[in-house]
Protein backbone atom coordinates (compact mmCIF):
# COMPACT_ATOMS: atom_id res chain seq x y z
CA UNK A 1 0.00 0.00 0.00
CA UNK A 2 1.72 3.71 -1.08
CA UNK A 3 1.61 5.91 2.02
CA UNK A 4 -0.10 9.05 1.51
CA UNK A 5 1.77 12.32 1.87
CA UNK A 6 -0.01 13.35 5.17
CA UNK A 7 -0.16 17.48 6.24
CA UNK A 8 -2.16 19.10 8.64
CA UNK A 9 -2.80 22.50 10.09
CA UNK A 10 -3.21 22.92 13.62
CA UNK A 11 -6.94 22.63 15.25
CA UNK A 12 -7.60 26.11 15.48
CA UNK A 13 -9.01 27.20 19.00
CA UNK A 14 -12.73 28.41 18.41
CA UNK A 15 -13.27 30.94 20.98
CA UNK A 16 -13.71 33.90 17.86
CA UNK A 17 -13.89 33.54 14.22
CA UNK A 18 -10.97 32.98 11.67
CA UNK A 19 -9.00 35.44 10.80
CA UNK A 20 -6.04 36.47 8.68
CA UNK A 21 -3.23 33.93 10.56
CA UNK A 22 -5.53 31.11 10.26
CA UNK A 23 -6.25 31.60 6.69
CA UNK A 24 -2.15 31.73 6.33
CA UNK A 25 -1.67 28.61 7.77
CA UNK A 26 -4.42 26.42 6.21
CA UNK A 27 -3.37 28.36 2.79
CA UNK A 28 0.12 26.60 3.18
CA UNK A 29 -1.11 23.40 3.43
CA UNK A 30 -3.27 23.77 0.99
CA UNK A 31 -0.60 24.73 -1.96
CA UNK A 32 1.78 22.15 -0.45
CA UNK A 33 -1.10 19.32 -0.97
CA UNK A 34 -1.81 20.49 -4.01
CA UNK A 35 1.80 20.78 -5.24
CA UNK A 36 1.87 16.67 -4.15
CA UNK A 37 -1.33 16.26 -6.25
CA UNK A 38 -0.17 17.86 -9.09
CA UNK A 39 3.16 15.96 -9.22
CA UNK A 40 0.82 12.52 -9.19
CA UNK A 41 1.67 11.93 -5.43
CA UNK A 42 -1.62 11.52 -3.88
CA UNK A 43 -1.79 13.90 -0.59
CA UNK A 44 -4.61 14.09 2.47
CA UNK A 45 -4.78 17.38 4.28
CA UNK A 46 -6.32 17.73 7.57
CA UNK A 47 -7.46 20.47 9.54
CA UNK A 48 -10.20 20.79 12.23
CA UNK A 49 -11.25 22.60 15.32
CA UNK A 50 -10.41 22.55 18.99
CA UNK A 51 -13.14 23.08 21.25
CA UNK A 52 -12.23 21.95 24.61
CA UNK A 53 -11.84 23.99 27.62
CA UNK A 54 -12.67 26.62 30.01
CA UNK A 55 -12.14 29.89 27.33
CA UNK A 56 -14.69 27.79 25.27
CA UNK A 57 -17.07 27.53 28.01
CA UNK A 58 -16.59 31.29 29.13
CA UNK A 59 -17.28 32.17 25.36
CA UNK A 60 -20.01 30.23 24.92
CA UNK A 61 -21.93 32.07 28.07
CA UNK A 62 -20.97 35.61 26.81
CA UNK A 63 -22.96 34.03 23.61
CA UNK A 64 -26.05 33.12 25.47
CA UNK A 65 -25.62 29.48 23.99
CA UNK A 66 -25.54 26.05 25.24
CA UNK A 67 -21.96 25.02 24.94
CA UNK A 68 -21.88 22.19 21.88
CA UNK A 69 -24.34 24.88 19.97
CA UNK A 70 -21.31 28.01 20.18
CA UNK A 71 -19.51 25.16 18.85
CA UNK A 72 -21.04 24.04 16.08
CA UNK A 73 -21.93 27.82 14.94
CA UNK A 74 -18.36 28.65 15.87
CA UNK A 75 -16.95 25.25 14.02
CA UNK A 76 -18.81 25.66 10.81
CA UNK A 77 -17.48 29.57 10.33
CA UNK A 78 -13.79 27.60 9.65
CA UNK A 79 -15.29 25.28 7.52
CA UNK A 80 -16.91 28.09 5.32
CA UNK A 81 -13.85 29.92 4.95
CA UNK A 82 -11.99 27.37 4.10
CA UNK A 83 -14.16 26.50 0.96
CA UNK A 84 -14.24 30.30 0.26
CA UNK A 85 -10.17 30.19 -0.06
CA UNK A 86 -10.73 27.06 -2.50
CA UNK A 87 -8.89 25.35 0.32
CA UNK A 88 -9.27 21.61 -0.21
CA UNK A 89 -9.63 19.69 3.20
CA UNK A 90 -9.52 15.84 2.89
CA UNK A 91 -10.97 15.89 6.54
CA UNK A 92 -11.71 18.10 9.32
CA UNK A 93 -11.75 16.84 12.54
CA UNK A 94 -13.79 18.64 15.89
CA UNK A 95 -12.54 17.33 19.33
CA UNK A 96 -16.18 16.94 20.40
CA UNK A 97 -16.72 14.18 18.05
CA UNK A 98 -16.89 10.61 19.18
CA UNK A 99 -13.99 9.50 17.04
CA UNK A 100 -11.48 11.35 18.46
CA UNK A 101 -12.87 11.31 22.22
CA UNK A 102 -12.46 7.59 21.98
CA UNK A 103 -8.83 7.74 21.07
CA UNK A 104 -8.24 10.06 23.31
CA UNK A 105 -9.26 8.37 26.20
CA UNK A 106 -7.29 5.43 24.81
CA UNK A 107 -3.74 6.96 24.55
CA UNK A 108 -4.55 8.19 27.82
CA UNK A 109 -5.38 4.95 29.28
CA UNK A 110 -2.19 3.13 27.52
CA UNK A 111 0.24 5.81 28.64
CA UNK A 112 -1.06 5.76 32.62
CA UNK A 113 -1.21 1.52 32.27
CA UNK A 114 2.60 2.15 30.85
CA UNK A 115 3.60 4.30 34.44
CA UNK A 116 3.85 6.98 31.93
CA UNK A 117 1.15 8.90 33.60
CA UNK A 118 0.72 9.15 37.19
CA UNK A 119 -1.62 11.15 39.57
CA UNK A 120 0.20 14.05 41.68
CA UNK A 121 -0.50 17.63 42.62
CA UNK A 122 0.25 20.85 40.89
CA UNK A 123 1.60 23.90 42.08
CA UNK A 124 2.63 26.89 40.26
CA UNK A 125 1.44 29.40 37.80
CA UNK A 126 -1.31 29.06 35.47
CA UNK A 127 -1.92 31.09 32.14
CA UNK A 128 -5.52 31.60 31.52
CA UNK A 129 -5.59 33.24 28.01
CA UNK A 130 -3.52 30.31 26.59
CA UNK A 131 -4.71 27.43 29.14
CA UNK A 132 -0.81 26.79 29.57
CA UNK A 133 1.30 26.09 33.07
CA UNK A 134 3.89 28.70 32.94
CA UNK A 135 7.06 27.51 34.73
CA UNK A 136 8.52 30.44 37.08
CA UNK A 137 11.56 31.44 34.89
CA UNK A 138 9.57 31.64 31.89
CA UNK A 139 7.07 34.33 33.66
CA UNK A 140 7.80 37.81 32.66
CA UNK A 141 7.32 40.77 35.27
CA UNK A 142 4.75 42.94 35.00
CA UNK A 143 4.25 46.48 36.98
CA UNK A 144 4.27 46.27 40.33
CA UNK A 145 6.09 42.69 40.24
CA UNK A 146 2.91 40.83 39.11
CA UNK A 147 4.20 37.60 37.28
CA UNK A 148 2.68 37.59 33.19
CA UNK A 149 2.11 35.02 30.57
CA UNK A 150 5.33 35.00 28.42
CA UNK A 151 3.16 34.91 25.30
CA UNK A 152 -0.48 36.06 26.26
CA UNK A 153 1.07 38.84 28.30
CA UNK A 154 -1.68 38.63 31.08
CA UNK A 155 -1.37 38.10 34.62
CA UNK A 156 -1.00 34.61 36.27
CA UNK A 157 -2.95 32.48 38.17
CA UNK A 158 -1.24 30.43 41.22
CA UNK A 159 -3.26 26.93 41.69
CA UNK A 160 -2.67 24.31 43.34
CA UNK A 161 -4.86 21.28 42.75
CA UNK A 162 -4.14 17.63 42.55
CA UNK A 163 -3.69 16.86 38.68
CA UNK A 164 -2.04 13.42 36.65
CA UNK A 165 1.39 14.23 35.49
CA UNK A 166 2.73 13.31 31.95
CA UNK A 167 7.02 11.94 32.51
CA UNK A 168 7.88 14.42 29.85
CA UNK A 169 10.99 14.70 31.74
CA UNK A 170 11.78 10.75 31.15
CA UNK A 171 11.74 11.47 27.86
CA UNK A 172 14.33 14.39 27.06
CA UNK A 173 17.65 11.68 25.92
CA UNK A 174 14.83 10.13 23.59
CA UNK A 175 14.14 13.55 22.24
CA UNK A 176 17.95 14.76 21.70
CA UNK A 177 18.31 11.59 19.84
CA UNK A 178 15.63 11.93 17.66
CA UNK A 179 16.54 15.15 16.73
CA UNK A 180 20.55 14.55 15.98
CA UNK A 181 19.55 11.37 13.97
CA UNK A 182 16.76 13.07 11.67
CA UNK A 183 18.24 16.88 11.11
CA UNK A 184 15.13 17.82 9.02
CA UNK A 185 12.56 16.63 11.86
CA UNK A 186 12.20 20.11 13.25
CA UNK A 187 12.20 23.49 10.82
CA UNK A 188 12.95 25.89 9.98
CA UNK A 189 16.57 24.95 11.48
CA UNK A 190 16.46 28.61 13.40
CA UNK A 191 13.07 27.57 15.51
CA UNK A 192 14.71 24.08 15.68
CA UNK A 193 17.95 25.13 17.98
CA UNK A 194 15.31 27.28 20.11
CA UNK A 195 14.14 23.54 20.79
CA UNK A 196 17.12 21.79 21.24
CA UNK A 197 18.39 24.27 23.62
CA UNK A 198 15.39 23.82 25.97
CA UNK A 199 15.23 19.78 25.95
CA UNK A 200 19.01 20.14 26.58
CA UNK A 201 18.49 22.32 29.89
CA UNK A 202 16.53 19.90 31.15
CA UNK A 203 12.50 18.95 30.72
CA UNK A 204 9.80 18.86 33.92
CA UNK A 205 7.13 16.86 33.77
CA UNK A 206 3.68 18.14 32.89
CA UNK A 207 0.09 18.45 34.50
CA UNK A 208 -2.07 16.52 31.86
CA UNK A 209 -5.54 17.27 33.77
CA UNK A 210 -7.51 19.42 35.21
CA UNK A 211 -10.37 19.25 38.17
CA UNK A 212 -11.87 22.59 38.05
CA UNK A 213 -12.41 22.68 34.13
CA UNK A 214 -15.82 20.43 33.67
CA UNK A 215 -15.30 20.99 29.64
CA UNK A 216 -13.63 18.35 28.48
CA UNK A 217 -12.81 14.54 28.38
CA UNK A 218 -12.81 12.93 30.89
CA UNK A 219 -9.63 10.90 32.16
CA UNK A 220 -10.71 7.00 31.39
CA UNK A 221 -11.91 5.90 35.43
CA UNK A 222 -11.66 9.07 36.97
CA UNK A 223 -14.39 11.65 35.65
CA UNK A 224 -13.73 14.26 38.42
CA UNK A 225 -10.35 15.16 36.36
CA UNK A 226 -10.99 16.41 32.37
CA UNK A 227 -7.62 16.06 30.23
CA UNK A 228 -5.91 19.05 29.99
CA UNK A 229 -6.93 20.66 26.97
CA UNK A 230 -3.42 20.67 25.04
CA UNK A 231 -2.61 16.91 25.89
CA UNK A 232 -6.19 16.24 24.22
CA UNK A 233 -5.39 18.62 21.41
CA UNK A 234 -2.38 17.21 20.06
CA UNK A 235 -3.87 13.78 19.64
CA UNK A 236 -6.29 15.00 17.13
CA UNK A 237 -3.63 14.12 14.18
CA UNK A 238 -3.42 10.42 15.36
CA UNK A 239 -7.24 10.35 15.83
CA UNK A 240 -7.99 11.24 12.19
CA UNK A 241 -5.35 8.58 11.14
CA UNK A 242 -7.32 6.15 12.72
CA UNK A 243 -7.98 2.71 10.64
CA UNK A 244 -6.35 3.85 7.69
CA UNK A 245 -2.91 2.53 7.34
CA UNK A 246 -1.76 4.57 5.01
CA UNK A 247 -1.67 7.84 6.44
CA UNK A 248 0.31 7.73 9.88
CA UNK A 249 3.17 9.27 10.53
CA UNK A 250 2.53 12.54 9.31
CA UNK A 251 4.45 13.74 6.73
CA UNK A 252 4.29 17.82 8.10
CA UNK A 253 2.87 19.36 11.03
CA UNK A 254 2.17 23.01 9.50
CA UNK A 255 2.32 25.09 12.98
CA UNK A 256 2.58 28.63 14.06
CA UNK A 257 5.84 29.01 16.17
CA UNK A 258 3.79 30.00 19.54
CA UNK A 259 2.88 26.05 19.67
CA UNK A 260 6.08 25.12 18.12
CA UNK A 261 7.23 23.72 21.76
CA UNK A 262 4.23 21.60 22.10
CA UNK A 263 4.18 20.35 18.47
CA UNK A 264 8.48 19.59 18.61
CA UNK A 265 8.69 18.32 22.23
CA UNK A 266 5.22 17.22 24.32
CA UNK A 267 3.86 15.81 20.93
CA UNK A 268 6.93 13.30 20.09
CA UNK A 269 7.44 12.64 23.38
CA UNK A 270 3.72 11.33 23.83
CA UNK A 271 4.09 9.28 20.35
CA UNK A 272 7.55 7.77 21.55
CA UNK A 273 5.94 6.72 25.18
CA UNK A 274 2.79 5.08 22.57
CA UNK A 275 5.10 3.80 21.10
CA UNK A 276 4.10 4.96 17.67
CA UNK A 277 6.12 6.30 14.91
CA UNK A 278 6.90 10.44 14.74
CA UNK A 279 5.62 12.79 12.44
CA UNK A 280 8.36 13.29 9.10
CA UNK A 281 8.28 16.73 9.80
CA UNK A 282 7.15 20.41 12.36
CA UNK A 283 7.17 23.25 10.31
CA UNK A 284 6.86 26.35 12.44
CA UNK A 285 5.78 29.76 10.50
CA UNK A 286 6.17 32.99 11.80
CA UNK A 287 3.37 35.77 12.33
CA UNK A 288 1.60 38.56 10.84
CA UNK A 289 1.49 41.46 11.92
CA UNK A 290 -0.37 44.46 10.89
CA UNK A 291 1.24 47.65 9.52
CA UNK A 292 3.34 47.02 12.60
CA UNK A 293 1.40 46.02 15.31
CA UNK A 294 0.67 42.24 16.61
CA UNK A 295 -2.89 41.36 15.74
CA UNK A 296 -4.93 41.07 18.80
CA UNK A 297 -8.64 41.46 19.97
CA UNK A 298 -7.66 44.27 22.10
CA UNK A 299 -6.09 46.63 19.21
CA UNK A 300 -9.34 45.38 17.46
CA UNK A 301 -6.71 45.26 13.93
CA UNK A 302 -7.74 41.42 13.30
CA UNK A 303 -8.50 40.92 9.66
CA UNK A 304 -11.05 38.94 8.03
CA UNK A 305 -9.89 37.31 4.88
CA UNK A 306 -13.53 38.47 3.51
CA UNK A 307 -12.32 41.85 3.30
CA UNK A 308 -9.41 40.66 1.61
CA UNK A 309 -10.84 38.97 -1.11
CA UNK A 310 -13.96 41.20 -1.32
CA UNK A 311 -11.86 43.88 -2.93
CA UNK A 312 -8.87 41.78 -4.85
CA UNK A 313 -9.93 38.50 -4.84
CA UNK A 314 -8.85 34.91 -3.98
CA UNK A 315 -6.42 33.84 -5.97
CA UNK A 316 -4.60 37.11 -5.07
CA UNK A 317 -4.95 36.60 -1.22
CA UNK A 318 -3.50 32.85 -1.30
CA UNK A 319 -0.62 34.34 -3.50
CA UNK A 320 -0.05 37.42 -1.28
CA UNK A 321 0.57 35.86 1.83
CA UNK A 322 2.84 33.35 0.34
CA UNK A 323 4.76 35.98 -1.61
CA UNK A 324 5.56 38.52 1.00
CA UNK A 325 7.93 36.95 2.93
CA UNK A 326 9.76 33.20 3.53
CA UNK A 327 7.94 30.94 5.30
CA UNK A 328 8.72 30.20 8.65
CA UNK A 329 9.93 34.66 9.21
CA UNK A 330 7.59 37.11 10.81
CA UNK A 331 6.04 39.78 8.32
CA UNK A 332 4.16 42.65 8.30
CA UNK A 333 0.43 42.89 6.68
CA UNK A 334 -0.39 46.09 4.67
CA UNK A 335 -2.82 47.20 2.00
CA UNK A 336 -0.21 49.09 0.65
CA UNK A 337 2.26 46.08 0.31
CA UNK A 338 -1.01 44.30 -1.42
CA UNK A 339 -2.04 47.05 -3.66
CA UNK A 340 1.73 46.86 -4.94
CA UNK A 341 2.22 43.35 -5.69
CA UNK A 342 -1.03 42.91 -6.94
CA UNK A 343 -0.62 45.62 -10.01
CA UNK A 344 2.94 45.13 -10.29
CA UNK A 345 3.16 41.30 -10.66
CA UNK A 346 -0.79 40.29 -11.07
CA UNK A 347 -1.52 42.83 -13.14
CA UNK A 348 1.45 43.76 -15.18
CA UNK A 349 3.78 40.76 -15.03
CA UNK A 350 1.11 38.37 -15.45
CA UNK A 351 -1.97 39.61 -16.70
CA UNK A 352 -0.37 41.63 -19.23
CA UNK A 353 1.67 38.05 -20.65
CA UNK A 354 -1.36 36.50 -20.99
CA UNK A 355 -3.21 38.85 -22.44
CA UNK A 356 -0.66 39.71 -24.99
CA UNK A 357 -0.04 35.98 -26.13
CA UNK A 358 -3.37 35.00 -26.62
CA UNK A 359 -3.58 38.18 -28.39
CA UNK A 360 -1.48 37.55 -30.60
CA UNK A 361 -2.84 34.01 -31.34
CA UNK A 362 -6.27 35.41 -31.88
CA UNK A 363 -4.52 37.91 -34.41
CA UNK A 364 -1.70 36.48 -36.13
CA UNK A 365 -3.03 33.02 -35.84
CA UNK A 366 -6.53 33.20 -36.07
CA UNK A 367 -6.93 31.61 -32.38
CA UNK A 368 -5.19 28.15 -33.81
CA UNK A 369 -2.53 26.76 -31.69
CA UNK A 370 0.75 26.96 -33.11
CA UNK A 371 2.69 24.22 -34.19
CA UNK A 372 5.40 22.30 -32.89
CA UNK A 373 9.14 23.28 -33.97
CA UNK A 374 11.09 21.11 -35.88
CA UNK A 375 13.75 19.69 -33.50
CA UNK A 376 16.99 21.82 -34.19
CA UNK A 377 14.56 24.90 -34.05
CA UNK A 378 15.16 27.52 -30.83
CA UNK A 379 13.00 25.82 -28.22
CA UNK A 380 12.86 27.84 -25.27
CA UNK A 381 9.85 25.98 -23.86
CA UNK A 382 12.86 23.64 -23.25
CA UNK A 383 14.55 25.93 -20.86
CA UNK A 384 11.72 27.04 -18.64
CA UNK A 385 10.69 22.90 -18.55
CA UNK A 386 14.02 22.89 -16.78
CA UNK A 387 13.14 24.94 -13.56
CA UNK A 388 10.47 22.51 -12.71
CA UNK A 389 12.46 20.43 -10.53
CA UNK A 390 14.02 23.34 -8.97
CA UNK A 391 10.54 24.58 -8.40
CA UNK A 392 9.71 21.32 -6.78
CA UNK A 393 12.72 21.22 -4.28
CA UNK A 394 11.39 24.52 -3.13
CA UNK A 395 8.06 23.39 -2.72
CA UNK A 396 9.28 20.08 -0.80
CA UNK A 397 11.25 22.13 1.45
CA UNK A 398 8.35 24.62 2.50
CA UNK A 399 10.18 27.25 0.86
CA UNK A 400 7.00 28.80 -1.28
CA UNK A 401 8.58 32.39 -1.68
CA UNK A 402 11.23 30.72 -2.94
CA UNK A 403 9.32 28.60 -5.76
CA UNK A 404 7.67 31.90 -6.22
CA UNK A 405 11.14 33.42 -7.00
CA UNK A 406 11.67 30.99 -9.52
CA UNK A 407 8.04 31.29 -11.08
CA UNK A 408 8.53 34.65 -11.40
CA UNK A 409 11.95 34.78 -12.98
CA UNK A 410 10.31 32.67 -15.87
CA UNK A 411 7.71 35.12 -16.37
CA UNK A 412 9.91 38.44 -16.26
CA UNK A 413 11.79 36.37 -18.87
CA UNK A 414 8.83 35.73 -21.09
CA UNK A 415 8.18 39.42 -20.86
CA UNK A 416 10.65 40.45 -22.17
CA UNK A 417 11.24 37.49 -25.17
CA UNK A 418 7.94 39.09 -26.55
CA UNK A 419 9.47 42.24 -26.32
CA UNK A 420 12.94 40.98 -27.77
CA UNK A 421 11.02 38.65 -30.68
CA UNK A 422 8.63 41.04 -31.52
CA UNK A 423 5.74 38.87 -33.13
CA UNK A 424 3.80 41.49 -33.91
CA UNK A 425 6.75 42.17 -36.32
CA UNK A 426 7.23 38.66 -37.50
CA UNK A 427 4.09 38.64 -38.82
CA UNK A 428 4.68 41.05 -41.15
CA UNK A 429 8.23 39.39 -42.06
CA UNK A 430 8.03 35.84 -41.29
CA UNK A 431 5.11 33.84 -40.20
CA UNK A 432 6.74 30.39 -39.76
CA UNK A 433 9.19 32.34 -37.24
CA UNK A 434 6.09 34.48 -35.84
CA UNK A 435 4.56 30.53 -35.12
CA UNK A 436 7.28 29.26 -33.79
CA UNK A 437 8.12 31.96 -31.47
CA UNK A 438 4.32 32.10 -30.43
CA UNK A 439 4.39 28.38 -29.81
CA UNK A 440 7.00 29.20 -27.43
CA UNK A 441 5.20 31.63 -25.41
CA UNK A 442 2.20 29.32 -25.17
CA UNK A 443 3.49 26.07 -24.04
CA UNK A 444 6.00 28.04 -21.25
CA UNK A 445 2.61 29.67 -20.51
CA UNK A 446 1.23 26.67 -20.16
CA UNK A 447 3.77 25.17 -17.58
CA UNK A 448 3.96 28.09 -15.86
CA UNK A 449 0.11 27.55 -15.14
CA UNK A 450 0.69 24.56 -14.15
CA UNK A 451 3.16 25.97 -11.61
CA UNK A 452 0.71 28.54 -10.26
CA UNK A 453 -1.80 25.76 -9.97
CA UNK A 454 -1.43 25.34 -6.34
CA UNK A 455 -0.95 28.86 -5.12
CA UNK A 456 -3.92 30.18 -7.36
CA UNK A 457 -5.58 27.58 -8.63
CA UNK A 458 -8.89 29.69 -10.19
CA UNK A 459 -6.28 31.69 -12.17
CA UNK A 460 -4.28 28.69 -13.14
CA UNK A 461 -7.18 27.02 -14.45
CA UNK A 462 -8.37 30.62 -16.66
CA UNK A 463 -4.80 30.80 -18.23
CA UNK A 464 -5.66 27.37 -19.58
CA UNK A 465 -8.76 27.90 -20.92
CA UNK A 466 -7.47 31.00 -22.66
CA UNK A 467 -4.82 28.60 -23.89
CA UNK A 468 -6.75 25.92 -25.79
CA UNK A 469 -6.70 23.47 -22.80
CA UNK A 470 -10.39 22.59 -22.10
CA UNK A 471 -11.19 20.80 -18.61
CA UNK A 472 -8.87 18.29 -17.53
CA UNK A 473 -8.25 16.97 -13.80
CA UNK A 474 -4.61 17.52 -13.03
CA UNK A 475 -2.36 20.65 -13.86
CA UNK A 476 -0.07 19.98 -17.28
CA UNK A 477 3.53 18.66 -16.39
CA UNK A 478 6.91 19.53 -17.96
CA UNK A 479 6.53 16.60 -19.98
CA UNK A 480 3.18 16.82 -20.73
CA UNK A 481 4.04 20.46 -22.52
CA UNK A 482 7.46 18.67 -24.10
CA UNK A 483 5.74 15.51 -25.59
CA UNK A 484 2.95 18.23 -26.82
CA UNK A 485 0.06 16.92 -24.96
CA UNK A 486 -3.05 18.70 -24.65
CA UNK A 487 -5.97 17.09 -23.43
CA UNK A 488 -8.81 18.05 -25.68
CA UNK A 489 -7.15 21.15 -27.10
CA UNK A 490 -9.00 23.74 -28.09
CA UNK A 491 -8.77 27.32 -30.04
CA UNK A 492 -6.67 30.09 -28.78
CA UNK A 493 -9.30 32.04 -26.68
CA UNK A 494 -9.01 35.89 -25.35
CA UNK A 495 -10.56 36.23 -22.07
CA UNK A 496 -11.54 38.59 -19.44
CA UNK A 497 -8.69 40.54 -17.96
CA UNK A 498 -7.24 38.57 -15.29
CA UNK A 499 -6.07 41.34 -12.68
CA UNK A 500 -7.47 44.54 -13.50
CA UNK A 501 -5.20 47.25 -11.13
CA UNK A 502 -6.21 48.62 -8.27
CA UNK A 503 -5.67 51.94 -6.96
């Protein structure tokens, strides 16, 4: 049986609606699935929802609604923007369902049979906003001494309450080794030695319950303690896995790098006490922030993708965020920053190609597709074929600005061959070399489609159309264009503008 390439997004918490960082995320794994699809690999992405926990509970009251209802309402606004980004989800999982409860309670059950898990008491400092223990030395100090979250930035709770304790600590050699025998397990590599530095100073082991938080699951023959939200979390990627053998391990956990520690440390460490195999792969991106400042409820500067795509689109949205910076840095959100890539590379590098080549098809041509060249004949098509598996690496390796680099590179240079050939002048002087140089332009168009596919797929699949390929099910390959396959080809067709500019 040929394992399928497995990604997933985080479960995003569902105490508010999506906004712009959860759109980035899912976006990823969407163009990296799609990347694997296109390349004949097949690919299953999962994402899901994880409502669990006492900020659920609280939200749900401020909402007037029974619990499971904020959840479903709150739930289904994911799943809707999801299909609104043309994100395709192979399955999304929701902590409250059965399936994962079960297996839940299960790993539970095996690690506490193991000694793994064992009942105790915990005291120490509690982080409300991100339902995290904060160890003391991690705490940052507030005015007047008061002790804060490190990431939420809110003040502390002290508790002490009795509570079952994971052996994280048992498991830090484990870790270390797993790390120095698969280099590539945690990325990118300047997250990863933020990691390695804290297993190697030493790991404490963690509270994996709580008794005061009633919103939960319950740990298997105790019901007065709920698992601790996180520990039930981070199980959801195993739960979806469940009965079909050809998804687990994981090929890439797609994270943001505040849960980078529990995704690269708690997670593995959980599988390897299992005994079950490790995910391939933690990927942890940076954040957004916005014209400067962090996004946060408080600033009240969260964006909704809606706007986003209200005024420029989709296809420019998915492209945006994966254009504007590497992923796994920190970057900075602005209209302005939109507005210019948009006309200067939608619009203008883009648009404009298109436009002009099938153009020129319609005109010099009559819409037919040109003809192949003769071997011997200057085949450029050749040249761009050969980025494809540079494009690829880049892909593989997370690094989409980077494929977008490439992408673009081919397009600047296909810019300016119709400026260099001028076919408008062939025609006049030489129509076999006004064919030949427009047959050129249209099959590099075509693979360079077939490139975009996964970061804009709607645009990807109107460059084609305007290029004589009718519907087909996967994007054209390098050797598709090479061999001159088509798939029901079709006339030469001018179409609709594809990014008109914005102002």
């Amino acid at each position: 049986m040929t394992k399928r390439c497995y990604i997933t997004t985080p479960i995003y918490y569902i105490n508010a609606a999506p906004h712009l960082g959860h759109a980035y995320t899912t976006i990823a794994a969407d163009v990296l699935a799609r990347h694997f699809r296109g390349r004949g690999r097949a690919a299953h992405l999962l994402t899901g929802t994880d409502e669990h926990g006492q900020k659920i509970e609280d939200a749900a009251k401020a909402a007037g609604k029974h619990v499971i209802d904020f959840c479903d309402t709150t739930s289904a606004k994911f799943r809707d923007l999801w299909k609104h980004l043309d994100i395709h989800v192979d399955d999304y999982i929701r902590t409250t369902e059965k399936r994962h409860e079960d297996k839940v309670q299960e790993l539970f059950a095996l690690l506490l049979k193991n000694g793994d898990i064992y009942k105790g008491r915990y005291e120490g400092l509690y982080d409300v906003v991100s339902e995290s223990f904060v160890k003391e030395s991690d705490a940052m100090k507030g005015p007047g001494g008061v002790l804060l979250g490190p990431d939420s930035g809110k003040p502390l709770q002290r508790l002490s309450e009795e509570t079952y304790f994971f052996k994280l600590s048992k498991y830090a050699p484990r870790l270390l080794e797993h790390y120095k025998a698969n280099p590539d397990f945690l990325a990118p590599k300047s997250r990863a030695a933020e990691l390695h530095r804290f297993v190697e100073s030493g790991l404490e082991d963690i509270s994996v319950s709580r008794t005061k938080v009633k919103w939960g699951i319950s740990v298997p023959g105790d019901p007065g303690h709920t698992i601790y939200v996180w520990f039930d979390a981070l199980i959801n990627y195993w739960s979806a896995a469940a009965g079909a053998e050809d998804l687990w391990p994981a090929d890439v956990h797609i994270v943001g790098k505040e849960i980078f520690r529990f995704h690269g440390v708690i997670w593995p460490a959980m599988l390897i006490a299992a005994g079950l195999p490790l995910p391939k792969k933690v990927f942890a991106h940076g954040w957004w922030t916005v014209e400067g400042h962090k996004m946060s409820k408080s600033l009240g500067n969260f964006i909704s993708p809606y706007d986003i795509t209200a005024e420029y689109g989709v296809d420019a949205l998915r492209y945006f965020l994966l254009r504007e910076m590497p992923f796994g840095n920190d970057g900075d959100f602005s209209k302005a920053s939109l507005v210019k890539r948009y006309n200067a590379e939608l619009a203008n590098d883009l648009g404009n190609l298109v436009s002009r080549v099938s153009e020129m098809v319609d005109k010099f041509l009559g819409g037919r597709l040109p003809t192949k060249p003769p071997l011997g004949e200057d085949f450029y098509t050749t040249a761009v074929a050969k980025r494809t598996s540079e494009i690829s690496a880049k892909m593989e390796a997370l690094d989409f600005c980077g494929a977008l680099d490439v992408i673009w590179e081919v397009i600047r240079s296909l810019n300016a061959r119709v400026n260099e050939k001028s076919p408008w002048k062939l025609a006049k002087e030489d129509a076999k070399q006004c064919e030949l140089v427009l047959f050129d332009l249209v099959w590099s168009l075509r693979l360079v489609s077939g490139w975009l596919d996964p970061f804009m797929p709607s645009t990807a699949a109107k460059i084609h159309m305007q290029l004589g390929v009718r519907l087909f099910p996967d994007a054209l390959t390098a050797e598709d264009v090479l061999a001159g396959k088509t798939q029901r080809p079709g006339l030469i067709q001018k179409g609709p503008v594809l990014f008109p500019r914005k102002v």
